[in-house]
Each structure stands twice: as structure tokens, then as C-alpha cells.
Protein backbone atom coordinates (compact mmCIF):
# COMPACT_ATOMS: atom_id res chain seq x y z
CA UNK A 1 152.18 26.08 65.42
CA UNK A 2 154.76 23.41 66.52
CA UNK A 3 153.53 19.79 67.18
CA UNK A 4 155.03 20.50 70.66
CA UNK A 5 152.92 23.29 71.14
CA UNK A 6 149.93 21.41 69.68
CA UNK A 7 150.09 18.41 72.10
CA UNK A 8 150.75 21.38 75.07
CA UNK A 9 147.39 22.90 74.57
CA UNK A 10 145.45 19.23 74.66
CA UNK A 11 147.52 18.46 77.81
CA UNK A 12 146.78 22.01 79.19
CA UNK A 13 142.94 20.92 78.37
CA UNK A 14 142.78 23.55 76.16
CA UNK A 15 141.75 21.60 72.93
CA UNK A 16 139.81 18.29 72.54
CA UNK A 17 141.35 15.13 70.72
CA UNK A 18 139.65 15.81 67.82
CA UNK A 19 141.07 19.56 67.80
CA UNK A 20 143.97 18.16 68.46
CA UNK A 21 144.05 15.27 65.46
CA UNK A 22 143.19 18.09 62.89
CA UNK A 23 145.89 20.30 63.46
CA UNK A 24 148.13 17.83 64.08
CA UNK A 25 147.30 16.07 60.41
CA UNK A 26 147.28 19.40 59.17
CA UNK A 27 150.88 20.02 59.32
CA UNK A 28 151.65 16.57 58.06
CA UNK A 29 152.31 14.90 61.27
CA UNK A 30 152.92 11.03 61.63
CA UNK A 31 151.31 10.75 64.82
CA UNK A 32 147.41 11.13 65.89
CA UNK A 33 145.94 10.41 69.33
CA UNK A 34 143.47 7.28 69.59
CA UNK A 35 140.54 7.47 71.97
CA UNK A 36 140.59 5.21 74.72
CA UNK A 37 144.20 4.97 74.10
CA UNK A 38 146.25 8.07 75.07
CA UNK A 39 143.33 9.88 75.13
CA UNK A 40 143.33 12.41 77.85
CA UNK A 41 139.76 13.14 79.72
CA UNK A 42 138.51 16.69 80.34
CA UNK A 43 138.53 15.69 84.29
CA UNK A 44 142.32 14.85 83.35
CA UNK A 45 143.65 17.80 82.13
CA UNK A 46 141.70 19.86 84.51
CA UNK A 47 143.84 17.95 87.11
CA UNK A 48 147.06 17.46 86.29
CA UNK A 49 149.42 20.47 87.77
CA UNK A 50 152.74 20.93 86.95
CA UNK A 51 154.67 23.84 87.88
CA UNK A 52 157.75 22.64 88.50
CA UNK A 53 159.01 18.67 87.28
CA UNK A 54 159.08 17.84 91.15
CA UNK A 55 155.67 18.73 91.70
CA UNK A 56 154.17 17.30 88.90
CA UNK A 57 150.70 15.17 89.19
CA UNK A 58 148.05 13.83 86.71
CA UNK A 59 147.91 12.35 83.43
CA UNK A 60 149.99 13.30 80.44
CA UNK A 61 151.58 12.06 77.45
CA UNK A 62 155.23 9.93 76.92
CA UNK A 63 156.88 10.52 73.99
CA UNK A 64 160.25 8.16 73.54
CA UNK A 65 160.89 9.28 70.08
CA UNK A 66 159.13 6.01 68.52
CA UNK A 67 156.23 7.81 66.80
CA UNK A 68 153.76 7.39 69.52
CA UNK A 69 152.79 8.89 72.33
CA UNK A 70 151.45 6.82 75.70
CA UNK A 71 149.45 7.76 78.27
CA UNK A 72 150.93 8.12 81.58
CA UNK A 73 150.19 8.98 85.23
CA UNK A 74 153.12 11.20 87.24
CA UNK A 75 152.58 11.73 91.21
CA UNK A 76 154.97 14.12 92.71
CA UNK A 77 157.25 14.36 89.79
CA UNK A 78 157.56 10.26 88.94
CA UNK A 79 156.40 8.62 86.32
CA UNK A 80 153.83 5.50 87.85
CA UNK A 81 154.39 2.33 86.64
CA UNK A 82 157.38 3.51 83.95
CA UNK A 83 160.97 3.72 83.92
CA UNK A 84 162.48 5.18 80.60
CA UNK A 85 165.75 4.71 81.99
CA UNK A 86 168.87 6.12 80.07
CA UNK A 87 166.26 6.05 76.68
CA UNK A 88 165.11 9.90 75.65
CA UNK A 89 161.58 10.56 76.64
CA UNK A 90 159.61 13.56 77.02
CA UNK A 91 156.53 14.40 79.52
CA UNK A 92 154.02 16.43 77.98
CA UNK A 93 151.79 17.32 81.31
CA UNK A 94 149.47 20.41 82.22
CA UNK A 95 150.85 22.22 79.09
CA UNK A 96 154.57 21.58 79.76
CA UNK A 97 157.10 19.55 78.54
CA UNK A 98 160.26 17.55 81.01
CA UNK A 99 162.43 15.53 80.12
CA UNK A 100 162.34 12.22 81.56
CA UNK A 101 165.38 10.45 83.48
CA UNK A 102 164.57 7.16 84.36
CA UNK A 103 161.09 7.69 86.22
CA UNK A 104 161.80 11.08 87.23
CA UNK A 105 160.64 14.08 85.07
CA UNK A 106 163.19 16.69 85.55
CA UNK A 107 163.71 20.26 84.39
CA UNK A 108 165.12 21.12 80.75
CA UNK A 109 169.29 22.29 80.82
């Protein structure tokens, strides 16, 4: 299993942080997931939808390429409170992944 597809299933609420820490330190990853820092609440993930980037909402995970991964809100497809601008950064919500542009999560090319 990919560390992509690892994080999906504890945004998707799926597995807990602890699941998630073991399998990602199993394959020898450099990150982990710190409660009470990006740590993502069962009442979270049970939330957050995301069919489409413009419709996202909840809480999910921000990954800028710097080896850790913040905690972030998105209503109706926007990040809250963030703007990545022209930097790469990923949205890991409700088991899916968008790239970011700016503040706006948008759909992969």
C-alpha cells in the first residue's frame, strides 16, 4: 500500500491514527501524524464530503511537500484560513486527493 493510499483511508475515516502511524512506519515513512496536531476526529472524517474539488467540506490533511502534513478545514472547495499560492500542495479529504491552487482545491489534469 502507497503512503497516498494510507493517509486516504484515515481521511476516509476508515483507520484510526494509530492504524494509520503503524503502517505508515512500516514502510519506512518519514512522516507520522501527532494527536492533537493533524489529528483527524472520528466526527471529522464522518463529515467531510468530497465528491468533486468544488464541493468539498470538512477537515483533511495539507501536504506542501515539506515532510509534514497540517490539518486543514475546506468549505465549498477552499481551503479556510490558507493560501498555498503558486507552492505544490495536496488535499487529502474524505479519501481523495486535489491538488491545491492557491486556496482552491481543484481536480487532478
Amino acid at each position: 500500500m502507497s503512503m497516498t493510499e494510507i493517509l486516504n483511508k484515515y481521511t476516509a475515516g476508515q483507520t484510526t491514527l494509530e492504524e494509520t502511524n503503524a503502517a505508515l512506519a512500516e514502510m519506512g515513512a518519514d512522516i507520522h501524524l501527532e494527536p492533537g496536531k493533524n489529528e483527524l476526529t472520528a466526527e471529522e472524517t464522518t463529515a467531510a464530503k468530497a465528491e468533486t474539488a468544488a464541493n468539498a467540506n470538512g477537515f483533511g490533511l495539507l501536504d506542501t511537500g515539506t515532510g509534514t502534513l497540517d490539518k486543514v478545514e475546506v468549505r465549498d472547495g477552499h481551503l479556510v484560513g490558507c493560501d498555498c499560492g503558486e507552492m505544490y500542495a495536496l488535499c487529502m479529504i474524505a479519501g481523495k486527493v486535489f491538488p491545491v491552487k492557491g486556496a482552491a482545491l481543484t481536480e487532478a489534469e
